[in-house]
PDB file of N, CA and C in Angstrom:
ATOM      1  N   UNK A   1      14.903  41.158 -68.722  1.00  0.00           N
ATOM      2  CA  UNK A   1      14.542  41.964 -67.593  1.00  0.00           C
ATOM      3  C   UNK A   1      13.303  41.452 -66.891  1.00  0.00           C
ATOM      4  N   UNK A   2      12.107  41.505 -67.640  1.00  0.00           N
ATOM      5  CA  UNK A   2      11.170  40.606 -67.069  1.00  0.00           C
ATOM      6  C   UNK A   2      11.352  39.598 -66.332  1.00  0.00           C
ATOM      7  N   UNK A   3      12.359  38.230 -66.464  1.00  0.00           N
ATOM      8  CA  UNK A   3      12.523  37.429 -65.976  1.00  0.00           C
ATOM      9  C   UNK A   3      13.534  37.931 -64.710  1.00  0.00           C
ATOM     10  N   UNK A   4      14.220  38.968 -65.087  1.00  0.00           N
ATOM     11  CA  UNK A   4      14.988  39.100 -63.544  1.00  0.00           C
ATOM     12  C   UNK A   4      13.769  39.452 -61.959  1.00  0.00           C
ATOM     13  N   UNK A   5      12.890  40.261 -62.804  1.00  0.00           N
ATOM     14  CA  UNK A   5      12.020  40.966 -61.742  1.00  0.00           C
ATOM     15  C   UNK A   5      11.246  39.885 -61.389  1.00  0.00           C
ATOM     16  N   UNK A   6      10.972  39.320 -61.939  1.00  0.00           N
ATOM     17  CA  UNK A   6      10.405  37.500 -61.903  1.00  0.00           C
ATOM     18  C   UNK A   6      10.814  37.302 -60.205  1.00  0.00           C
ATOM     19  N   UNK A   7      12.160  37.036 -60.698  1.00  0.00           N
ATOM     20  CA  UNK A   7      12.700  36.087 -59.650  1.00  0.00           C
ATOM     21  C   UNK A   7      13.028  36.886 -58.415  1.00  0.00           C
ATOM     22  N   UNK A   8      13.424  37.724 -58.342  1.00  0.00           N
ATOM     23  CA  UNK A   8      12.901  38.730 -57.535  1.00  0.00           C
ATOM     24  C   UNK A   8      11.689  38.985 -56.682  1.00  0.00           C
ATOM     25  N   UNK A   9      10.503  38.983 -57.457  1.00  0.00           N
ATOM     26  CA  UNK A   9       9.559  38.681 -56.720  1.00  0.00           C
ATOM     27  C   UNK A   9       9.299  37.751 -55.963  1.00  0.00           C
ATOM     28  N   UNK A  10       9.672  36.454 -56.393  1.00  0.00           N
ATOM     29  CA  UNK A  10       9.612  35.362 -56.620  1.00  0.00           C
ATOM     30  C   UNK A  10      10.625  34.997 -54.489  1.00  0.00           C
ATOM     31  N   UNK A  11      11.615  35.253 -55.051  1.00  0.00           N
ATOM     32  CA  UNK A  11      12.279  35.080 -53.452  1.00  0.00           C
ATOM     33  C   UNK A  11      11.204  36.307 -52.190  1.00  0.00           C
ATOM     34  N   UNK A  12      10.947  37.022 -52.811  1.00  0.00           N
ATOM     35  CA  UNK A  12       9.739  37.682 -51.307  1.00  0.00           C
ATOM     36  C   UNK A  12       8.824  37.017 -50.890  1.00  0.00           C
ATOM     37  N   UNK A  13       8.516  36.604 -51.953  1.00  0.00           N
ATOM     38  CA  UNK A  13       6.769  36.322 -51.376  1.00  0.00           C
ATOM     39  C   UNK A  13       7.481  34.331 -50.887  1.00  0.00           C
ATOM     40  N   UNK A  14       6.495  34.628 -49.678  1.00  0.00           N
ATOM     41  CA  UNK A  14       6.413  32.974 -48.657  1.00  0.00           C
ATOM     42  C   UNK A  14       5.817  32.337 -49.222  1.00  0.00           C
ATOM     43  N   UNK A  15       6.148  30.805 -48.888  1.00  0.00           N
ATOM     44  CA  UNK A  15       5.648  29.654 -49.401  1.00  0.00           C
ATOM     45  C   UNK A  15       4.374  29.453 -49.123  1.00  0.00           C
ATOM     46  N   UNK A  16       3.825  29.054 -49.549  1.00  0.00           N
ATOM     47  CA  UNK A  16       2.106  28.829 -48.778  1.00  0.00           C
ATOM     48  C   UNK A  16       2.587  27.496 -47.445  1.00  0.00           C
ATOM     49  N   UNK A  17       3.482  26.416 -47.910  1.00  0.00           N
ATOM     50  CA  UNK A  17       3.619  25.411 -47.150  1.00  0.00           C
ATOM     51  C   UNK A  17       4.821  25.825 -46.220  1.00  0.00           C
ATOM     52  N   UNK A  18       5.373  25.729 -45.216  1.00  0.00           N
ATOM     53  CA  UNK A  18       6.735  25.558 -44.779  1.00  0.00           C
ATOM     54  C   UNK A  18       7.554  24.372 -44.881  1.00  0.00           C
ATOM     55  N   UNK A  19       8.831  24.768 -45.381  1.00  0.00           N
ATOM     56  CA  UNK A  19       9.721  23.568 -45.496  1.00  0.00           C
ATOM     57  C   UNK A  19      10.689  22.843 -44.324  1.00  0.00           C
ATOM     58  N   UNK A  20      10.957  22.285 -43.876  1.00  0.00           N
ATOM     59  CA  UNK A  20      11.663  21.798 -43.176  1.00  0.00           C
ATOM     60  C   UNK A  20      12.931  21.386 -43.234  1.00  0.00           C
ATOM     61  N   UNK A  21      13.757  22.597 -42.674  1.00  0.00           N
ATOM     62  CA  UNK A  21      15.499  23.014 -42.852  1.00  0.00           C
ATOM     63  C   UNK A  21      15.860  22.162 -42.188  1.00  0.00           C
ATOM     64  N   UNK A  22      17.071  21.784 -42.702  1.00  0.00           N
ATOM     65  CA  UNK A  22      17.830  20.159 -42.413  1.00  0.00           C
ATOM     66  C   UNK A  22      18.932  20.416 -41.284  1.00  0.00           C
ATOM     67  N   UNK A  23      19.053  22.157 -41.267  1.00  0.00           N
ATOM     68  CA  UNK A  23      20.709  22.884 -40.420  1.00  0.00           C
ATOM     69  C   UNK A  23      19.419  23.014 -38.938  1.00  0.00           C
ATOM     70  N   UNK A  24      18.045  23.091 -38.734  1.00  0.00           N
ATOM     71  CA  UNK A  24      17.253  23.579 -37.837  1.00  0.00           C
ATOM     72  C   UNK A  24      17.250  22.529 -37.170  1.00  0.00           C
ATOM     73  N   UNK A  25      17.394  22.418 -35.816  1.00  0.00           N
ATOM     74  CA  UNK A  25      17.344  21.451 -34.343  1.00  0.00           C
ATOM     75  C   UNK A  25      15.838  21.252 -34.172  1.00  0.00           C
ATOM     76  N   UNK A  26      15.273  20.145 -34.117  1.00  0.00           N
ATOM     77  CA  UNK A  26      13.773  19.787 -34.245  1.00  0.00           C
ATOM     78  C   UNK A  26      13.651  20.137 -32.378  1.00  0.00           C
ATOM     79  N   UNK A  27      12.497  20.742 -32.206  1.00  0.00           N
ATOM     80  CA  UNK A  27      12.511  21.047 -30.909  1.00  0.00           C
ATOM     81  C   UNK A  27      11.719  19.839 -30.339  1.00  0.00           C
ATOM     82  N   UNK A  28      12.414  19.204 -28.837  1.00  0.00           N
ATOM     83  CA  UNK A  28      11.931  18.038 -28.517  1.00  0.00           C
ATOM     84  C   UNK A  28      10.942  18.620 -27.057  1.00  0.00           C
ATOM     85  N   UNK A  29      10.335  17.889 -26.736  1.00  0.00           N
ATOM     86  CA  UNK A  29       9.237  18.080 -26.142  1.00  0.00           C
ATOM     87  C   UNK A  29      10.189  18.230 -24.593  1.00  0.00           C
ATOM     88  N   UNK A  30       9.830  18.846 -23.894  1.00  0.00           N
ATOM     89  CA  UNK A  30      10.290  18.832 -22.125  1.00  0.00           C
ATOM     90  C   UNK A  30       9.342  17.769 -21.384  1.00  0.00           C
ATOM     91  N   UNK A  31      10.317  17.433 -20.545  1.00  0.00           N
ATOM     92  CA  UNK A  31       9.456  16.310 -19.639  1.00  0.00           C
ATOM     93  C   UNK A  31       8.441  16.916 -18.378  1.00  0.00           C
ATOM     94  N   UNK A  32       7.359  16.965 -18.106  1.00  0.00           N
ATOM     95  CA  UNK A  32       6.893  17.197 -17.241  1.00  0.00           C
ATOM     96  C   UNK A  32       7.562  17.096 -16.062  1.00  0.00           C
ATOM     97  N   UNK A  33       7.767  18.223 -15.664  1.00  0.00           N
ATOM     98  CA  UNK A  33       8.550  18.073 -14.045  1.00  0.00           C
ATOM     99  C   UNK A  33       7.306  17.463 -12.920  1.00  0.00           C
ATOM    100  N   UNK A  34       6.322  18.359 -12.721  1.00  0.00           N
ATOM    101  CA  UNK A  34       5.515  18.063 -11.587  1.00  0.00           C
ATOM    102  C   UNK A  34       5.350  16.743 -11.869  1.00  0.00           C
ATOM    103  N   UNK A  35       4.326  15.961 -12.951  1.00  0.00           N
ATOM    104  CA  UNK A  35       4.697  14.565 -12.992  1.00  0.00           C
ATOM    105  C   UNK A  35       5.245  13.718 -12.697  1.00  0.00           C
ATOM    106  N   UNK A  36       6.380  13.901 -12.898  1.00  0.00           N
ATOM    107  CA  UNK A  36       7.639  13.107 -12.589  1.00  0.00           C
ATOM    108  C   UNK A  36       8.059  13.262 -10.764  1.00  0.00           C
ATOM    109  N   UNK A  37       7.772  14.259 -10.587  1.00  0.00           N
ATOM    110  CA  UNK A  37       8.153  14.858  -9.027  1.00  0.00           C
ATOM    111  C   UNK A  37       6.860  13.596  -8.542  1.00  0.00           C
ATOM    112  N   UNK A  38       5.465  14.139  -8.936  1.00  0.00           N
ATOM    113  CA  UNK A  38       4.690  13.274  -8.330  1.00  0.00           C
ATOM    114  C   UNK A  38       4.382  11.928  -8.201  1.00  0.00           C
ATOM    115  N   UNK A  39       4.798  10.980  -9.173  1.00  0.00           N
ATOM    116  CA  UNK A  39       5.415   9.788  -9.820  1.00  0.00           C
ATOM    117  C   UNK A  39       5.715   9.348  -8.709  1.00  0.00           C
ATOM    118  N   UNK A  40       7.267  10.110  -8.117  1.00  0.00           N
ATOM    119  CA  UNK A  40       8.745   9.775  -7.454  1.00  0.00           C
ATOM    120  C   UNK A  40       8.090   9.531  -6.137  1.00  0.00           C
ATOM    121  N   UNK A  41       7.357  10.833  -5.486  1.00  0.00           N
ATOM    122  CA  UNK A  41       6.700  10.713  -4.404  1.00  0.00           C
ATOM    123  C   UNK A  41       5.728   9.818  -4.042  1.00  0.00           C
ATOM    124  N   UNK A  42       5.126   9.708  -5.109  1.00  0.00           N
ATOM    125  CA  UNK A  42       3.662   8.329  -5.062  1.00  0.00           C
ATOM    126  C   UNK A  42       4.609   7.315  -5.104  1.00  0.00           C
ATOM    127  N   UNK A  43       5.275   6.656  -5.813  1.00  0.00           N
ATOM    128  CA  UNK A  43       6.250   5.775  -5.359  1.00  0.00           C
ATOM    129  C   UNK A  43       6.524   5.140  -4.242  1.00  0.00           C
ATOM    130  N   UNK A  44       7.292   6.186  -3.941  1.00  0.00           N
ATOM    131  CA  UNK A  44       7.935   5.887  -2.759  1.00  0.00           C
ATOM    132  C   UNK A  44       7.304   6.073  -1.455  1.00  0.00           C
ATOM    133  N   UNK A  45       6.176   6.591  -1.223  1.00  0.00           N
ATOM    134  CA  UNK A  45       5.114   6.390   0.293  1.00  0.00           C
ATOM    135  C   UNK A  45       4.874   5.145  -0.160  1.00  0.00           C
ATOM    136  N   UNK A  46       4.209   4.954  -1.530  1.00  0.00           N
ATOM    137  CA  UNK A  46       3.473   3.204  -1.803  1.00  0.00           C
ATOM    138  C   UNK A  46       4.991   1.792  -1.394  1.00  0.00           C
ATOM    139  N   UNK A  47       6.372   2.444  -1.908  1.00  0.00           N
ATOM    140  CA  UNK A  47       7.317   1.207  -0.818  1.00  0.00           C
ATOM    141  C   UNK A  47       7.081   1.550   0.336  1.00  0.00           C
ATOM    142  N   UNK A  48       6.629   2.642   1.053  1.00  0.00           N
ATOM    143  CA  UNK A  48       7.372   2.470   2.421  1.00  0.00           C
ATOM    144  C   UNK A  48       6.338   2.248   3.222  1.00  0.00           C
ATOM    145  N   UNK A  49       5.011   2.137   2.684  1.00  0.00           N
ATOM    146  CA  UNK A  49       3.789   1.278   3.119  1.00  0.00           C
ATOM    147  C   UNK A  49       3.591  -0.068   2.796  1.00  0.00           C
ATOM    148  N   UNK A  50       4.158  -0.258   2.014  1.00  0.00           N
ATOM    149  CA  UNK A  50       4.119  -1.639   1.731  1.00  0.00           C
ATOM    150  C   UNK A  50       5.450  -2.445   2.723  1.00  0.00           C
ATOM    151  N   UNK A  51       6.179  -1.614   2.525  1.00  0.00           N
ATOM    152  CA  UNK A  51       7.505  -2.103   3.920  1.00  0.00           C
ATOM    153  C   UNK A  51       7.040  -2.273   5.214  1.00  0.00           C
ATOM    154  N   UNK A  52       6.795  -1.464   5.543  1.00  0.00           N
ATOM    155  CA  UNK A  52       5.802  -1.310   7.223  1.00  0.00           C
ATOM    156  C   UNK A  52       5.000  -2.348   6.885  1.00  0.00           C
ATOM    157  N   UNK A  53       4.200  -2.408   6.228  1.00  0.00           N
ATOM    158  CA  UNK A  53       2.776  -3.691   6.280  1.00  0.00           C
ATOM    159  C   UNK A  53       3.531  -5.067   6.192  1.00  0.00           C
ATOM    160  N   UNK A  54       4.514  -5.527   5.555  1.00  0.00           N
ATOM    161  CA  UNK A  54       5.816  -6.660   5.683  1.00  0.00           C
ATOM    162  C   UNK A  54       5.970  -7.006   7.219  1.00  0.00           C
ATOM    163  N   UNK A  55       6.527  -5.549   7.548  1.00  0.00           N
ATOM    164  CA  UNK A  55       7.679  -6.113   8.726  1.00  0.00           C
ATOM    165  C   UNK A  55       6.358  -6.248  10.104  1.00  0.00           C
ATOM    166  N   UNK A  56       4.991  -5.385  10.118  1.00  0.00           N
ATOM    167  CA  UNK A  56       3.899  -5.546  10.942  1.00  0.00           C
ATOM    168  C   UNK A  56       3.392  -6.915  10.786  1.00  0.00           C
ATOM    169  N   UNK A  57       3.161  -7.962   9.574  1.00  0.00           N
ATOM    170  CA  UNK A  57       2.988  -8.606   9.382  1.00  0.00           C
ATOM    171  C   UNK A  57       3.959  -9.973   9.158  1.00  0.00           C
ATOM    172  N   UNK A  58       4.665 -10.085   9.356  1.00  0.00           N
ATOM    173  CA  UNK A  58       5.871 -10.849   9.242  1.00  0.00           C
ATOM    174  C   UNK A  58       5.523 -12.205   9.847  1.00  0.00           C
ATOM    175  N   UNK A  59       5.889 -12.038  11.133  1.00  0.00           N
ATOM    176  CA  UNK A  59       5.568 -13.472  12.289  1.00  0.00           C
ATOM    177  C   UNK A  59       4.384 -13.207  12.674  1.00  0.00           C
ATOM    178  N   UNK A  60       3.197 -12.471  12.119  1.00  0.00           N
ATOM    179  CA  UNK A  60       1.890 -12.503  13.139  1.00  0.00           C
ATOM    180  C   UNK A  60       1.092 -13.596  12.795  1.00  0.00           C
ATOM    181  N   UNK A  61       0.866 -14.170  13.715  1.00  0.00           N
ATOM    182  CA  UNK A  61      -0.264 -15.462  13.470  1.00  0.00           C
ATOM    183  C   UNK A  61      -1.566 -14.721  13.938  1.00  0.00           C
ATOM    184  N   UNK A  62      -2.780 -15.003  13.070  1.00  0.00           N
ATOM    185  CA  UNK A  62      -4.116 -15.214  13.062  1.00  0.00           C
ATOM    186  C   UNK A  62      -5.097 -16.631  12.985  1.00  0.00           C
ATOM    187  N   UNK A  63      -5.702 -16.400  13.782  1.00  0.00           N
ATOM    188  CA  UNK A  63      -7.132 -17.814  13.352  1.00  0.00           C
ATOM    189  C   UNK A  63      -8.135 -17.110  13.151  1.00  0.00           C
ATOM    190  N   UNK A  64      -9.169 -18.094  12.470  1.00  0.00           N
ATOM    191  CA  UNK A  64     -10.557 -17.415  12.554  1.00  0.00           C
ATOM    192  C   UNK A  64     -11.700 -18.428  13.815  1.00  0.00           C
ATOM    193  N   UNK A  65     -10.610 -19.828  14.226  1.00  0.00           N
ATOM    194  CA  UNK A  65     -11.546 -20.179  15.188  1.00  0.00           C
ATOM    195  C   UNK A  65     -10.628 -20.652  16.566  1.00  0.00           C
ATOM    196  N   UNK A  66     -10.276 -19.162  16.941  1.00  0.00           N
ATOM    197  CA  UNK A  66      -9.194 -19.887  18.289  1.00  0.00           C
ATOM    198  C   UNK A  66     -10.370 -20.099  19.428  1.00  0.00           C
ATOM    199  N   UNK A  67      -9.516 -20.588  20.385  1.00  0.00           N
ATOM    200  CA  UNK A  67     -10.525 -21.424  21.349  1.00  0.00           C
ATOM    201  C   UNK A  67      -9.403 -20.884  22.779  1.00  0.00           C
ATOM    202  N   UNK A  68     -10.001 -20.689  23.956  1.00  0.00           N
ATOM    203  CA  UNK A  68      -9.495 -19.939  25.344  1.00  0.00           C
ATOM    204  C   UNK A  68      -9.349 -21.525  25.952  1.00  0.00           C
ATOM    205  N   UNK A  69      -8.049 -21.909  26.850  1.00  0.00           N
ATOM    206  CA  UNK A  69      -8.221 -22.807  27.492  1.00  0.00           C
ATOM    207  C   UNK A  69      -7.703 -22.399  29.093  1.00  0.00           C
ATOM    208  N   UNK A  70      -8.222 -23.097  29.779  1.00  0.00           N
ATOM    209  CA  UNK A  70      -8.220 -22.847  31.129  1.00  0.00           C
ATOM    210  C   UNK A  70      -7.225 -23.714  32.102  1.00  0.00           C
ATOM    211  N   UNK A  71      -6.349 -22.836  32.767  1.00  0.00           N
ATOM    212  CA  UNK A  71      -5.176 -23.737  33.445  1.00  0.00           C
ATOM    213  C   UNK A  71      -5.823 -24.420  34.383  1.00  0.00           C
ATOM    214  N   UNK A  72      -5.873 -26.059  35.083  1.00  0.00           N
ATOM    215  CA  UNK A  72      -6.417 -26.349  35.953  1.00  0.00           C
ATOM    216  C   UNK A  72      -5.657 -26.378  37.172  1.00  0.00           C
ATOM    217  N   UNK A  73      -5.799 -26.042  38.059  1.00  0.00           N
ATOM    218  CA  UNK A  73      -5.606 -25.161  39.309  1.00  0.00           C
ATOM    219  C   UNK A  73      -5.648 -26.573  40.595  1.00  0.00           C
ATOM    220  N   UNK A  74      -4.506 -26.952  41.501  1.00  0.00           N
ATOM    221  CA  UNK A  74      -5.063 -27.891  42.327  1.00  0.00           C
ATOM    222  C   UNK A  74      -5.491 -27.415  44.001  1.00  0.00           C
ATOM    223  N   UNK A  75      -6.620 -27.547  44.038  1.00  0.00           N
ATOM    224  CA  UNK A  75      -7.236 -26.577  45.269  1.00  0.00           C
ATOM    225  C   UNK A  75      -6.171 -26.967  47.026  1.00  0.00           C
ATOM    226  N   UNK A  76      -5.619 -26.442  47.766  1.00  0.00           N
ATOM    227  CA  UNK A  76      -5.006 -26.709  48.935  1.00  0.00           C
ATOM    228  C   UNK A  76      -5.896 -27.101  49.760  1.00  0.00           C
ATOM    229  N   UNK A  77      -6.110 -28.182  50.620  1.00  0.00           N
ATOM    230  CA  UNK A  77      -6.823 -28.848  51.328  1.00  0.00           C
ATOM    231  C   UNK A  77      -6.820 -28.795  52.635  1.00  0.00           C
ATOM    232  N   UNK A  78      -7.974 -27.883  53.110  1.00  0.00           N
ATOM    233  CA  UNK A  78      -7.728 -27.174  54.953  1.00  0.00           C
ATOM    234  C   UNK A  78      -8.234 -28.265  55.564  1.00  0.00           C
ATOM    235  N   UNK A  79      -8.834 -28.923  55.052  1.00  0.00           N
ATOM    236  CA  UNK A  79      -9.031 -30.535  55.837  1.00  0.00           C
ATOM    237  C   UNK A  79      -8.677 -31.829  54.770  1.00  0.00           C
ATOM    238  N   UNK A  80      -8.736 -32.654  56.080  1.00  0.00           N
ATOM    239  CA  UNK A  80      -8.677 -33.916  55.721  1.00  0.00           C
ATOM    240  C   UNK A  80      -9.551 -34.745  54.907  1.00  0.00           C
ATOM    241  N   UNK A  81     -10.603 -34.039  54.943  1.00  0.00           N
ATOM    242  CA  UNK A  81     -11.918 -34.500  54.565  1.00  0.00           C
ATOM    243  C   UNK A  81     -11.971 -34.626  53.233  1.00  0.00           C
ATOM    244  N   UNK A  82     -12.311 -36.070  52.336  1.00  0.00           N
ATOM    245  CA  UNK A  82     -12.224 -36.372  50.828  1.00  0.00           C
ATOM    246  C   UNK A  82     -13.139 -35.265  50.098  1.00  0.00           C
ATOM    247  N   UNK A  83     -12.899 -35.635  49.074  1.00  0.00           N
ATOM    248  CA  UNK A  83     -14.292 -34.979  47.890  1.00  0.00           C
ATOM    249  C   UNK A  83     -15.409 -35.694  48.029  1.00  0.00           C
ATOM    250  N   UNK A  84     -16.442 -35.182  48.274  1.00  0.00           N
ATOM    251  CA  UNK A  84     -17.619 -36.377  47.971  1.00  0.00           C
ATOM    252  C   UNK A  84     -18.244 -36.226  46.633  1.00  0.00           C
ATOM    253  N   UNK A  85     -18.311 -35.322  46.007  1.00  0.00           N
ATOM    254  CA  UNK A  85     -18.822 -34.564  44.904  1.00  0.00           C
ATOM    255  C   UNK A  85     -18.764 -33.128  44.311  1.00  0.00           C
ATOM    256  N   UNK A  86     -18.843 -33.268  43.217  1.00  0.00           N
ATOM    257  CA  UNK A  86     -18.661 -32.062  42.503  1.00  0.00           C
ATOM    258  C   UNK A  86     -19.613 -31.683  41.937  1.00  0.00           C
ATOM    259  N   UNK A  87     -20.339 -30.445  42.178  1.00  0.00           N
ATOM    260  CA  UNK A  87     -21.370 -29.859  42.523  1.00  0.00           C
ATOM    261  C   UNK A  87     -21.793 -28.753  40.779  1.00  0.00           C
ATOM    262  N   UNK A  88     -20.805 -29.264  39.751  1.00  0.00           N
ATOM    263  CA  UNK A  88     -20.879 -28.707  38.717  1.00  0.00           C
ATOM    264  C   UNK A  88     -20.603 -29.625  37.271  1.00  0.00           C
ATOM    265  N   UNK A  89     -21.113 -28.946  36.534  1.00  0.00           N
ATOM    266  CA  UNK A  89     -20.697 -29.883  35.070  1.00  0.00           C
ATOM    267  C   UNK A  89     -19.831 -29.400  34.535  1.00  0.00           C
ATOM    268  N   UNK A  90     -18.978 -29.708  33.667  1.00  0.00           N
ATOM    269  CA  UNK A  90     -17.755 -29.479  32.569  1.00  0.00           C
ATOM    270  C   UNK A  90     -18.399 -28.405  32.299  1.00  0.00           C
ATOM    271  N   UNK A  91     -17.269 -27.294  32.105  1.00  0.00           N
ATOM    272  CA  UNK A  91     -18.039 -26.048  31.258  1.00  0.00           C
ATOM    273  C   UNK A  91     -19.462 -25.286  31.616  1.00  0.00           C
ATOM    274  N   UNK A  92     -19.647 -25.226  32.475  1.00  0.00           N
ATOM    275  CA  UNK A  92     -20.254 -24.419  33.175  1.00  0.00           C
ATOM    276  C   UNK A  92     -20.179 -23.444  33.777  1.00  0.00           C
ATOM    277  N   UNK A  93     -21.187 -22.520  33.487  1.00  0.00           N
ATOM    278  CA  UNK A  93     -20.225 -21.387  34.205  1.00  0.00           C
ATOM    279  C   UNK A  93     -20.758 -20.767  35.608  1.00  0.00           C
ATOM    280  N   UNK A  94     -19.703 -20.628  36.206  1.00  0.00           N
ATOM    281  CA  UNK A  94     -20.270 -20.198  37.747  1.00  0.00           C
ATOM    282  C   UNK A  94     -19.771 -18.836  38.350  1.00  0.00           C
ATOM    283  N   UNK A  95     -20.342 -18.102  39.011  1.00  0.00           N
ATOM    284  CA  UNK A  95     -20.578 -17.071  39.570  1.00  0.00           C
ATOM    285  C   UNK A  95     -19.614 -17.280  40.697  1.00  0.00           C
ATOM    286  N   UNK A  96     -18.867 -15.748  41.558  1.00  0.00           N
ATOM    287  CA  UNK A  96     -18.294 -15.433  42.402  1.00  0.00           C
ATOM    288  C   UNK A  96     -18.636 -16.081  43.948  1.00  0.00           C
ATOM    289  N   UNK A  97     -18.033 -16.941  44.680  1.00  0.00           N
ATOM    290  CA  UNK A  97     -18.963 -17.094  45.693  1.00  0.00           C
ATOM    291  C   UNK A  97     -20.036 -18.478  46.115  1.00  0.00           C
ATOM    292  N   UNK A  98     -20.293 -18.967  44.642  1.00  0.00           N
ATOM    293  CA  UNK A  98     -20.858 -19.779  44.177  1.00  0.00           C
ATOM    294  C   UNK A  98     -20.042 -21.442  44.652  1.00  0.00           C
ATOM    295  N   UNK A  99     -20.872 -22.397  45.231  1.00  0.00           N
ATOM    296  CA  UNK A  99     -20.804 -23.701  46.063  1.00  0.00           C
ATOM    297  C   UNK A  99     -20.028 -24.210  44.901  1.00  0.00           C
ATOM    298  N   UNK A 100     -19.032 -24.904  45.127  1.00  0.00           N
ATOM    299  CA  UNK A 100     -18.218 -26.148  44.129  1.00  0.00           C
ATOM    300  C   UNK A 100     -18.523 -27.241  44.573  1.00  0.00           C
TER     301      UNK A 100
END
């Protein structure tokens, strides 16, 4: 009798440790939604900025030392009268109005 009440007791009282039932589905973690939402979105602005900056940049040429050149122009001649001189230097710059 003793030993029945034993065991008896024995099935009430909890384990100090818990065991780990082999029939119990281990619960797996959920994936962060917002994360993942925000992920998807950061993503995809970062292709479609990087696309735009491609196709803006594609055929564009840059220098760092371009240089302006000047069409030379042949003046119509209200007289007959030659050139005697030219009244300026290469690259010089002259004002509106100003004697050639």
């Amino acid at each position: 009798m003793k030993l029945k009440s034993e065991l008896e007791n024995a099935a009430k009282v909890k384990p100090k440790t818990e065991e780990l039932r082999l029939d119990e589905e281990l619960a797996t973690p959920k994936p962060n939604t917002k994360l993942r939402r925000l992920l998807i979105f950061g993503g995809s602005a970062l292709l479609v900025i990087v696309a735009g900056l491609f196709i803006y940049y594609f055929n564009r040429e840059s220098t760092d030392d371009a240089q302006w050149t000047a069409t030379s122009r042949r003046f119509p001649r209200k007289s007959m009268a030659a050139w005697r001189e030219v009244l300026v230097d290469d690259n010089q710059p002259v004002k509106a109005g100003e004697l050639l």
